[in-house]
N, C-alpha and C. Protein backbone atom coordinates (compact mmCIF):
# COMPACT_ATOMS: atom_id res chain seq x y z
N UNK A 1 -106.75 -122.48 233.77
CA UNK A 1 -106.51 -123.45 234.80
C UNK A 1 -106.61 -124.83 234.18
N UNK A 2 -105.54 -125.65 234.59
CA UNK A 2 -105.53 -127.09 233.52
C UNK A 2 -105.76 -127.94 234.64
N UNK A 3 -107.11 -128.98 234.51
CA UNK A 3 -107.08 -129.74 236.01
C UNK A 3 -107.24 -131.24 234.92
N UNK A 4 -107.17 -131.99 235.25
CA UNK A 4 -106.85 -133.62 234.95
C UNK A 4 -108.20 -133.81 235.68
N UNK A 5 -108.87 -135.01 234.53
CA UNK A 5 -110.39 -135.50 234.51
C UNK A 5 -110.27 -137.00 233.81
N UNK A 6 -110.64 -137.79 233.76
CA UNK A 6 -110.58 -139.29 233.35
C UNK A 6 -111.90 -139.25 232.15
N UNK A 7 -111.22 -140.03 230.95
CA UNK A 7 -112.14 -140.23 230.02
C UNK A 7 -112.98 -141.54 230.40
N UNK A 8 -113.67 -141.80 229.45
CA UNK A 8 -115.02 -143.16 229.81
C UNK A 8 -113.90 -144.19 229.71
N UNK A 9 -112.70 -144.33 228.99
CA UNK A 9 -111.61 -145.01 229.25
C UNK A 9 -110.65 -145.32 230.83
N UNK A 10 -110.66 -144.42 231.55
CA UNK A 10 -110.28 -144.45 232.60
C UNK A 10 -108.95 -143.76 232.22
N UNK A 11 -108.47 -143.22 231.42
CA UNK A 11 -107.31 -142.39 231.24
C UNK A 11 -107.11 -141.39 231.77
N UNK A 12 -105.82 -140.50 232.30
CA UNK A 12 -106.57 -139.09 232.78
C UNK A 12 -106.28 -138.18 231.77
N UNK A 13 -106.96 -137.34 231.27
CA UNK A 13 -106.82 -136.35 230.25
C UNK A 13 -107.22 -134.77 230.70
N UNK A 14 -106.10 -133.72 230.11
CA UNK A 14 -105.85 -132.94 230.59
C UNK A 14 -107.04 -131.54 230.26
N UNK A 15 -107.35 -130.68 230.57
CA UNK A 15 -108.87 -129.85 230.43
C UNK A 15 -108.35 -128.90 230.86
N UNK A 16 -108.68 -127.86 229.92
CA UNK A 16 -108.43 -126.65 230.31
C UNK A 16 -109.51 -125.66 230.95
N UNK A 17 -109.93 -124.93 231.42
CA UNK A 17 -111.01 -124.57 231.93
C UNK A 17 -111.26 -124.88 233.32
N UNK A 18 -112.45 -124.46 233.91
CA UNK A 18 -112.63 -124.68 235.41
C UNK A 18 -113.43 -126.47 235.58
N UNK A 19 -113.48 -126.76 236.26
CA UNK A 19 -113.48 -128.16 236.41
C UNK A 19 -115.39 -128.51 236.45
N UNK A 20 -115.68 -129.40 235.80
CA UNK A 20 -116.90 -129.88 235.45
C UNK A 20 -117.63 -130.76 236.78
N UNK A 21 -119.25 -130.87 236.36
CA UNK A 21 -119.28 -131.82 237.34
C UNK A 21 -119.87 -132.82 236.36
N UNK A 22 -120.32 -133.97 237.11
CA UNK A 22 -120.12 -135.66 236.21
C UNK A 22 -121.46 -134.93 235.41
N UNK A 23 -122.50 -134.52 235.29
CA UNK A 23 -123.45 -134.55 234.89
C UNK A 23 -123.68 -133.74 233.69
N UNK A 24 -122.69 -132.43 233.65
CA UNK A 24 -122.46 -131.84 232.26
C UNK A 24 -121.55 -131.63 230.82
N UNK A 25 -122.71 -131.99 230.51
CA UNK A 25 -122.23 -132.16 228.71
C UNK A 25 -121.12 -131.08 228.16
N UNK A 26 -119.95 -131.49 227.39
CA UNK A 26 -118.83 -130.66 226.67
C UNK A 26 -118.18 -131.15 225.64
N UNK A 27 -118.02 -130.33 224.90
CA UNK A 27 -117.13 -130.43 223.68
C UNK A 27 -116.10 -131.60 223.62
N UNK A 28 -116.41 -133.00 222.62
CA UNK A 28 -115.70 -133.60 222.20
C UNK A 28 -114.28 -133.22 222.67
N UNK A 29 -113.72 -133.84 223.20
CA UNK A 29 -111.81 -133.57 223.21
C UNK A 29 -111.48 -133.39 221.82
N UNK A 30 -110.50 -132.72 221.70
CA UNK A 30 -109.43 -132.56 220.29
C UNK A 30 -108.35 -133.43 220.23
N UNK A 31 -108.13 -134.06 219.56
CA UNK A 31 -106.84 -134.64 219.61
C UNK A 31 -105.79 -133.47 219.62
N UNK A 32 -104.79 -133.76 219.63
CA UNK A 32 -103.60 -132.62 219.91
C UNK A 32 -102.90 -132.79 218.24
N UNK A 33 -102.43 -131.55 217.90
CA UNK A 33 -101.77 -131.70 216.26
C UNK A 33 -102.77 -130.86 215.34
N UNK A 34 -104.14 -131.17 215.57
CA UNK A 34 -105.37 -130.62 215.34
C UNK A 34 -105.71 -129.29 215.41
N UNK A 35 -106.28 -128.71 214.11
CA UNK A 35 -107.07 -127.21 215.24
C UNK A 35 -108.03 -127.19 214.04
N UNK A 36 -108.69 -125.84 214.55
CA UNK A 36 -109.88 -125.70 214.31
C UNK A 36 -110.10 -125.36 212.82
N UNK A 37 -109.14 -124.72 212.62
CA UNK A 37 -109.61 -124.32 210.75
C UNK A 37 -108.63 -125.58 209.95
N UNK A 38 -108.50 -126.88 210.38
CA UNK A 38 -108.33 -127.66 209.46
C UNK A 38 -109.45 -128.18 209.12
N UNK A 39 -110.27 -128.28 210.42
CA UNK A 39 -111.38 -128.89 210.46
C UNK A 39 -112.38 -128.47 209.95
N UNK A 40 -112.42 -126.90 209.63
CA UNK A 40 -113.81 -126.51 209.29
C UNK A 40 -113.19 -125.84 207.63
N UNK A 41 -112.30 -125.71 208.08
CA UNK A 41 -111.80 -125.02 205.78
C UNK A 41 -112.35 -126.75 204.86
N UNK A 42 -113.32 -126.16 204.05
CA UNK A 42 -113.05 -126.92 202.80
C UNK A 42 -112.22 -127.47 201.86
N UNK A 43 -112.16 -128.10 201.18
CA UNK A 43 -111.14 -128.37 200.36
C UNK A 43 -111.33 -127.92 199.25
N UNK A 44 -110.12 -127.06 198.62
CA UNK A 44 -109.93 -126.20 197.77
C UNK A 44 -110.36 -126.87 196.68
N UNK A 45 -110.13 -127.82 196.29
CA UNK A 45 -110.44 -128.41 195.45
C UNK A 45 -111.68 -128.71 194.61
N UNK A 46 -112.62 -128.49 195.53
CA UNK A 46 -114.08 -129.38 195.56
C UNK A 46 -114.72 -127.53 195.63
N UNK A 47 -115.55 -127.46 194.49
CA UNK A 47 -116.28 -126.04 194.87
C UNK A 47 -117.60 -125.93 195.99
N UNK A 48 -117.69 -125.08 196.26
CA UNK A 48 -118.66 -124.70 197.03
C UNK A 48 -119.93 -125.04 196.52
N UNK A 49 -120.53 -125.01 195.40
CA UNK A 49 -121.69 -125.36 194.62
C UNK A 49 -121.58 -125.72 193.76
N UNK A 50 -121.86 -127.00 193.09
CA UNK A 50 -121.69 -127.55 191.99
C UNK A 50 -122.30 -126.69 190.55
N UNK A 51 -121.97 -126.47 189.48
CA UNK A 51 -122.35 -125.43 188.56
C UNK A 51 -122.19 -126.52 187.25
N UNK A 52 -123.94 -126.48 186.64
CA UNK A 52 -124.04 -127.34 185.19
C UNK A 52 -123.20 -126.46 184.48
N UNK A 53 -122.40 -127.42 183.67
CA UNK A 53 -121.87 -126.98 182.44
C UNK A 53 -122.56 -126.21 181.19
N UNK A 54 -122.03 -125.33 180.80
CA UNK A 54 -123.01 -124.72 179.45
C UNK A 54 -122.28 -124.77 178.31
N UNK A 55 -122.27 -125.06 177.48
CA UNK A 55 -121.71 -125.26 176.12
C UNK A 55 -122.10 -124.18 175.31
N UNK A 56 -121.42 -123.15 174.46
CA UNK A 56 -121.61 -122.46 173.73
C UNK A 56 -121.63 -123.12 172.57
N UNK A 57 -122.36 -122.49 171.48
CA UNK A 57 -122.79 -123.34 169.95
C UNK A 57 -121.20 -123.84 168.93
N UNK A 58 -120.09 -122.89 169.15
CA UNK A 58 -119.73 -123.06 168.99
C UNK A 58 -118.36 -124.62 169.36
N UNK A 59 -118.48 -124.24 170.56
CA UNK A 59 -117.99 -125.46 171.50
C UNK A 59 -118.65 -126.98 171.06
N UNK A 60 -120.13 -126.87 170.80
CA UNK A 60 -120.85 -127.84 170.07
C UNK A 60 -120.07 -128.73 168.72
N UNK A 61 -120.41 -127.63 168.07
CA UNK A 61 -119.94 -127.82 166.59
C UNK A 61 -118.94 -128.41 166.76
N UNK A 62 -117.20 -127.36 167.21
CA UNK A 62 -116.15 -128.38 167.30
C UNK A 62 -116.19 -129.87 168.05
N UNK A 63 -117.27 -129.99 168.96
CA UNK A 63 -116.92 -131.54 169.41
C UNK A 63 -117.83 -132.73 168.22
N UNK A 64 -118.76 -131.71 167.58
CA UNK A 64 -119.11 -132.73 166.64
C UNK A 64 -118.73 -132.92 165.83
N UNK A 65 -118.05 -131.89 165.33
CA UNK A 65 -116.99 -131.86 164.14
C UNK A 65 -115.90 -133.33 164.68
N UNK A 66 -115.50 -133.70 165.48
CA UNK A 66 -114.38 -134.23 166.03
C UNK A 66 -115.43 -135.78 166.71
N UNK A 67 -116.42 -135.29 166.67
CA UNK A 67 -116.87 -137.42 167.16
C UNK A 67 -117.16 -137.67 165.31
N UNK A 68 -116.99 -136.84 164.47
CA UNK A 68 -117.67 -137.40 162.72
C UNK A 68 -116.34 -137.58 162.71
N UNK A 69 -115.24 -137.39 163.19
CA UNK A 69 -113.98 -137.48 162.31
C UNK A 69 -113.57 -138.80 163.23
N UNK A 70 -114.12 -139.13 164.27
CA UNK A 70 -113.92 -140.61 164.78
C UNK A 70 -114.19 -141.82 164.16
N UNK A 71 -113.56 -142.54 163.32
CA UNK A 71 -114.06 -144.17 162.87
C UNK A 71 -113.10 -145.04 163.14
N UNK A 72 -112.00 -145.14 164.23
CA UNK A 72 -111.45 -146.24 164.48
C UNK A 72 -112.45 -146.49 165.78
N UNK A 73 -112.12 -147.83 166.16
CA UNK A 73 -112.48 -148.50 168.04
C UNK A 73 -112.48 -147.94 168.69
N UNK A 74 -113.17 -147.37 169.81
CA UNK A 74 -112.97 -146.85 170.90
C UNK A 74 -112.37 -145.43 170.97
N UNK A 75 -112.33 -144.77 169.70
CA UNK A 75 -111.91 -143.51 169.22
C UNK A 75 -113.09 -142.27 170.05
N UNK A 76 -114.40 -142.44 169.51
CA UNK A 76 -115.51 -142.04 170.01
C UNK A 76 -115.31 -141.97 171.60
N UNK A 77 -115.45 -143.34 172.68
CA UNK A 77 -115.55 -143.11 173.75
C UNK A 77 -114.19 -142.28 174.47
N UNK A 78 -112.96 -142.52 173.95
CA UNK A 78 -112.46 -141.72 174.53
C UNK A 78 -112.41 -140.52 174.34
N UNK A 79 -113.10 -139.46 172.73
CA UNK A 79 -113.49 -138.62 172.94
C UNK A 79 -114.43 -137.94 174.02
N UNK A 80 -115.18 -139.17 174.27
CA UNK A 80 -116.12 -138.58 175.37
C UNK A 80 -115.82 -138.08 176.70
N UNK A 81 -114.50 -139.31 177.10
CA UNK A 81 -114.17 -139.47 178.22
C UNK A 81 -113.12 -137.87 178.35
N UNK A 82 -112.18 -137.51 177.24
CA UNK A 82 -111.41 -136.54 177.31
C UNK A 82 -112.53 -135.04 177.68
N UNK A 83 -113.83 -135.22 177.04
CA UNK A 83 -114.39 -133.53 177.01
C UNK A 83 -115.38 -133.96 178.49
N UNK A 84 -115.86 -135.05 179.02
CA UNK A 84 -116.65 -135.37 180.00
C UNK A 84 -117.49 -135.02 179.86
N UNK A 85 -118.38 -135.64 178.47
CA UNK A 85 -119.22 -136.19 178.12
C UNK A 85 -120.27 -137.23 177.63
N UNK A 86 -121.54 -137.59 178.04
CA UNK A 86 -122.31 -138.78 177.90
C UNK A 86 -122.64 -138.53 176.28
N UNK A 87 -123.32 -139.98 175.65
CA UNK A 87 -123.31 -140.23 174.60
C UNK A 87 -124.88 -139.20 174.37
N UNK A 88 -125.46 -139.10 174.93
CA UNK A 88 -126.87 -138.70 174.95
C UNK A 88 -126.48 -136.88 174.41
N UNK A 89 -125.42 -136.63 175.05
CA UNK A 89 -124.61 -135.03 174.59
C UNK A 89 -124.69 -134.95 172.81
N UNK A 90 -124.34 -135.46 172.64
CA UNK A 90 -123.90 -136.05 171.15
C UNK A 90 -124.98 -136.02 170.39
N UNK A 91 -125.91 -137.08 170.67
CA UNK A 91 -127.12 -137.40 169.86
C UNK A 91 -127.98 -135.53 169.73
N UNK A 92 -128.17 -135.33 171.18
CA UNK A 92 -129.03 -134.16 171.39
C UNK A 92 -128.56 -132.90 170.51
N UNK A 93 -127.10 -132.65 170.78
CA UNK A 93 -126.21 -131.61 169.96
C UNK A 93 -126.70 -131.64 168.26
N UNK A 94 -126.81 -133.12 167.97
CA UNK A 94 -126.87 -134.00 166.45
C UNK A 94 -127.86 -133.01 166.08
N UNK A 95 -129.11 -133.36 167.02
CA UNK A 95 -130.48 -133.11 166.61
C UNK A 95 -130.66 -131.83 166.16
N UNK A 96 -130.11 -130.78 167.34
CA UNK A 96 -129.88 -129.36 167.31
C UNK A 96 -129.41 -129.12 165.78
N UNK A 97 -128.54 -129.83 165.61
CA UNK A 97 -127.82 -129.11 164.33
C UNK A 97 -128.31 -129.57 163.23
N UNK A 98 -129.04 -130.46 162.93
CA UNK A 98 -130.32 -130.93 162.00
C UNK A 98 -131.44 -130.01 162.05
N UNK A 99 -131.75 -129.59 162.80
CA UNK A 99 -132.75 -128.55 162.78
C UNK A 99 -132.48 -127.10 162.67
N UNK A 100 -130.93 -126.96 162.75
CA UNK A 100 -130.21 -125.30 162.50
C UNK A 100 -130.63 -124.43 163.79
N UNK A 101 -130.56 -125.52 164.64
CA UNK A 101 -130.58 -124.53 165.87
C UNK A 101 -129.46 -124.09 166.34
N UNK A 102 -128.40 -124.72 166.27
CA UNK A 102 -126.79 -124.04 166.68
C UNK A 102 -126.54 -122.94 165.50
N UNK A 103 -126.85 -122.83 164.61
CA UNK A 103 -126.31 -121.42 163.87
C UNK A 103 -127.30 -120.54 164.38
N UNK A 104 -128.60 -120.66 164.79
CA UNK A 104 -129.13 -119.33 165.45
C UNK A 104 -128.38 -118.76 166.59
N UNK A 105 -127.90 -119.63 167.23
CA UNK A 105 -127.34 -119.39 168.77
C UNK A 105 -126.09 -118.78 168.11
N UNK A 106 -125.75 -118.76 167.33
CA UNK A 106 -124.55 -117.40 166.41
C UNK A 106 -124.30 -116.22 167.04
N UNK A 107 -122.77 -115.91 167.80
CA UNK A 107 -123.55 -114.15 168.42
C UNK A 107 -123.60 -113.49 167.54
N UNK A 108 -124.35 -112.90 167.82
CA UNK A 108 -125.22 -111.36 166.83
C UNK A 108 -124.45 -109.64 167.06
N UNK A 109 -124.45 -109.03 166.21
CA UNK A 109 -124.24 -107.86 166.80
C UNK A 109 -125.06 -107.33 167.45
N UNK A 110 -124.48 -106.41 168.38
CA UNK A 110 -125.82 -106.17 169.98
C UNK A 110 -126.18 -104.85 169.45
N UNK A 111 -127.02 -104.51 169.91
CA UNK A 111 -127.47 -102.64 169.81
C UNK A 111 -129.32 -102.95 169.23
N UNK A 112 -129.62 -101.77 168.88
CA UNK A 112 -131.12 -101.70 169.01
C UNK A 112 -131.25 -102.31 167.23
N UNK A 113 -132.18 -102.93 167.23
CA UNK A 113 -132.25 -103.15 165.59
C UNK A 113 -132.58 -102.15 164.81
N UNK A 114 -132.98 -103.21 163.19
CA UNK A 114 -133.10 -101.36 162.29
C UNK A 114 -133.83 -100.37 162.92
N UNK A 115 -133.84 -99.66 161.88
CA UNK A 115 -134.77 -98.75 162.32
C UNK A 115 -136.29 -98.66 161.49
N UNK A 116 -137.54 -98.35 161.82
CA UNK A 116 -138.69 -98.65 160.36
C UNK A 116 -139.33 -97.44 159.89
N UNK A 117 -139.18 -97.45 159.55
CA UNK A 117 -139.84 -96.06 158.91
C UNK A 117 -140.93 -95.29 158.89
N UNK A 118 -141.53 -93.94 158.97
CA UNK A 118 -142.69 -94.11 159.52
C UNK A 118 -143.73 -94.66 158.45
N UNK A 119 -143.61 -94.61 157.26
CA UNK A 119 -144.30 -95.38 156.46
C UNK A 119 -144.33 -97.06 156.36
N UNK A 120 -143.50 -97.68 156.53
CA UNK A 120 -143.44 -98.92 157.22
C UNK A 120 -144.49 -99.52 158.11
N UNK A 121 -144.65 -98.25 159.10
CA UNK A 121 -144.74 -98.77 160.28
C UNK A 121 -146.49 -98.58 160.17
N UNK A 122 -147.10 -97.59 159.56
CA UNK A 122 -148.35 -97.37 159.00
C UNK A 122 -149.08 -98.47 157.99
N UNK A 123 -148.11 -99.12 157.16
CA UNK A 123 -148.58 -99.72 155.90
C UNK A 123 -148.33 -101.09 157.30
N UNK A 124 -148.06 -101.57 158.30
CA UNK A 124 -148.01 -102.82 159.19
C UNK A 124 -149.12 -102.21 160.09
N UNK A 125 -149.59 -101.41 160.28
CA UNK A 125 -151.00 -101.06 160.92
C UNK A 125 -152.18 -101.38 160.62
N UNK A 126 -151.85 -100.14 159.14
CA UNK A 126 -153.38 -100.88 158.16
C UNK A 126 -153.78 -101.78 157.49
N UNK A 127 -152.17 -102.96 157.27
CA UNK A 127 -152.12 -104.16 157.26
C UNK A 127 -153.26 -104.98 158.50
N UNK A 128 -152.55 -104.95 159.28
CA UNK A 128 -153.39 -105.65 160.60
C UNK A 128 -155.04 -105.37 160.89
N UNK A 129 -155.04 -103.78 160.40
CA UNK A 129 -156.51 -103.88 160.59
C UNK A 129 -157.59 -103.74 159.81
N UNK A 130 -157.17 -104.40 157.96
CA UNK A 130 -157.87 -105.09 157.33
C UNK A 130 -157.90 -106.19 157.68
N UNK A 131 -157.00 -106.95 158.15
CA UNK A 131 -157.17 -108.55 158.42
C UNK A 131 -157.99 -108.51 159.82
N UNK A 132 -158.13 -107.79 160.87
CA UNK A 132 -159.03 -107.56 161.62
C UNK A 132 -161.13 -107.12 161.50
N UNK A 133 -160.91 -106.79 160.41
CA UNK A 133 -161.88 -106.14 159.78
C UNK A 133 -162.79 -107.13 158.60
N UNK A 134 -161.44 -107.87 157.94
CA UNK A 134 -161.98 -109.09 157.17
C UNK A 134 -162.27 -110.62 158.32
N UNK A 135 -162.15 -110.11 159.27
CA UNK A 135 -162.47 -111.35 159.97
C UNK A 135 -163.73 -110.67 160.62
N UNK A 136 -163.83 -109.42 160.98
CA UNK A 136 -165.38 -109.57 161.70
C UNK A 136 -166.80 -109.48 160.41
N UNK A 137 -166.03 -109.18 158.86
CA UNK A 137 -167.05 -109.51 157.94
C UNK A 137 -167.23 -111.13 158.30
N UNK A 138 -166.21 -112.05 158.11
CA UNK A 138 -166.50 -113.01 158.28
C UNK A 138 -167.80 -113.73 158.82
N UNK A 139 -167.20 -113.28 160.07
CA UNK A 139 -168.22 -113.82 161.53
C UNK A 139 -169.83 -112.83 160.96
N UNK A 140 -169.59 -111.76 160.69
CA UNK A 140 -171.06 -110.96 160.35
C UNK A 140 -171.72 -112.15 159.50
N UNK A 141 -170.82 -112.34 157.98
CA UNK A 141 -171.46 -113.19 157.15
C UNK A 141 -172.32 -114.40 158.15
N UNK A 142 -171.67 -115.27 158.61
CA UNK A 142 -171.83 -116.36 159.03
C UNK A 142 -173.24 -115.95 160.06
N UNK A 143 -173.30 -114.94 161.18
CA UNK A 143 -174.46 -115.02 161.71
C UNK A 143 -175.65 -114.55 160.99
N UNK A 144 -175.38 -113.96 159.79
CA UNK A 144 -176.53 -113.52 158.83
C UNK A 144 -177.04 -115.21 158.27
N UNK A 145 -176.41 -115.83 157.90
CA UNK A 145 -176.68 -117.02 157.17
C UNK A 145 -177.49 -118.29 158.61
N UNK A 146 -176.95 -117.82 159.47
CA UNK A 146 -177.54 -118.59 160.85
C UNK A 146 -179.10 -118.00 160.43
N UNK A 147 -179.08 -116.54 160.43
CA UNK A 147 -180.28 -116.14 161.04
C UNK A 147 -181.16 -116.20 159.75
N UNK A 148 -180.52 -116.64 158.33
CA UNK A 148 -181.99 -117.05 157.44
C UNK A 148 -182.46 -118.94 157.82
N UNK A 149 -181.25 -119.18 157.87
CA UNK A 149 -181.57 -120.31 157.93
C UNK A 149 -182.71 -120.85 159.29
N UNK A 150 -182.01 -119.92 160.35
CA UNK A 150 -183.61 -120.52 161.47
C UNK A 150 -184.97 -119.32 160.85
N UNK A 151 -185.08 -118.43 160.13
CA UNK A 151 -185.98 -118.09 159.12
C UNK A 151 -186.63 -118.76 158.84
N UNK A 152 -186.24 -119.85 158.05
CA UNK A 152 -186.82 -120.70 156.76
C UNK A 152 -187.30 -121.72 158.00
N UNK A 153 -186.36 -122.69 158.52
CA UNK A 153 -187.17 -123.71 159.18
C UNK A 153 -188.64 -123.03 160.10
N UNK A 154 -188.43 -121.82 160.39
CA UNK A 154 -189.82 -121.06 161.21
C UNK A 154 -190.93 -120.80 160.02
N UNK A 155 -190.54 -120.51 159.04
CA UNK A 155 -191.46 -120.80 157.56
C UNK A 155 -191.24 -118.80 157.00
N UNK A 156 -190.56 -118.00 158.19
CA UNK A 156 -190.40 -116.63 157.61
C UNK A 156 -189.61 -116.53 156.21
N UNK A 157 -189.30 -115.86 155.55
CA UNK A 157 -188.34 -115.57 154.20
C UNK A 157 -187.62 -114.42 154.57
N UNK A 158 -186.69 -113.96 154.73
CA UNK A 158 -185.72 -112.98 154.71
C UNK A 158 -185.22 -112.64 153.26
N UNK A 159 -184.98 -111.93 152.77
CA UNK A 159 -184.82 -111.09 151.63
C UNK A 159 -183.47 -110.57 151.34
N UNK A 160 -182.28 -111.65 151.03
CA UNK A 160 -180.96 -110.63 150.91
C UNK A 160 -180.75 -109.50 149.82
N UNK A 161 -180.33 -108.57 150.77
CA UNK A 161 -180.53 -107.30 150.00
C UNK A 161 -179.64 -107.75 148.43
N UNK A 162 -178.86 -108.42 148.25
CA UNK A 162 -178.18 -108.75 146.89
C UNK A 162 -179.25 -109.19 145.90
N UNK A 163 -180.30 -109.73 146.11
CA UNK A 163 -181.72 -110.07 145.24
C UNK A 163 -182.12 -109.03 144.87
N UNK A 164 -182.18 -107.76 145.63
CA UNK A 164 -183.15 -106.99 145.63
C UNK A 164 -184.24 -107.10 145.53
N UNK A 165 -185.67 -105.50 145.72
CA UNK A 165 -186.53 -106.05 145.57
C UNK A 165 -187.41 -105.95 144.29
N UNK A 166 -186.43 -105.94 143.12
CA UNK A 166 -187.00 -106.16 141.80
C UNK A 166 -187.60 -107.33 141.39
N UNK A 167 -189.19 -107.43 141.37
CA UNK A 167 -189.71 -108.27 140.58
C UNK A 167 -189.73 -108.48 139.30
């Protein structure tokens, strides 16, 4: 049912539906030409969630390879401007590759590593638990040497068995 209603303009504009009274609230008018999924579709263009860029090591390299091969004017910034990148990209990448962190990031072949042997894997055991073993001599030594030393200031003598007790 289409009944004619006057906007806050005094115009009459046409309504589809059963007829209102002055006091209740409704949906904005549409202009006409208009509909609903122009209004609510996004633009293709523009993504849904913005997503940081990730640079693989290699991707690195070639852009640094290519700002060292820059020495005319303004050569550099429009490199930057072509890959849409800040100068701070550059320096940081620099650093990385001074320290040989982009050749670690190298892909690797995937799968389980070597394999160790069971003798390997025994001689890295009893490795670990001499060095476990030479550290609690350590600490033994050290509270033996605590406990002559508050000995002596008490005026007792303790007797290391390495003296023996040959007079």
């Amino acid at each position: 049912m289409r009944t004619m209603l006057r906007n806050a303009m005094g115009a009459e504009v046409a309504s589809e539906g059963p007829p209102r009274s002055g006091g209740e609230r409704s949906e904005p008018e549409r202009r006409e030409g208009r509909s609903d999924a122009a209004v609510a579709s996004p633009d293709p263009e523009v993504p849904a969630k913005a997503r940081r860029r990730r640079f693989t090591a290699a991707e690195k390299l070639r852009i640094l390879r290519e700002a060292d091969r820059c020495t005319g004017h303004g050569e550099l910034g429009a490199l930057l401007r072509r890959e849409g990148l800040y100068s701070s990209h550059l320096s940081q990448w620099r650093q990385q590759r001074t320290r040989g962190e982009l050749k670690a990031l190298a892909p690797r072949k995937r799968g389980p590593g070597p394999k160790i042997s069971p003798e390997q894997k025994r001689i890295a055991e009893l490795e670990h638990k001499v060095k476990r073993l030479e550290h609690e001599l350590e600490v033994s030594r050290t509270i033996i040497d605590v406990q002559k030393k508050v000995a002596a200031l008490l005026g007792n003598t303790i007797e290391s068995p390495e003296s023996g007790s040959n007079n």
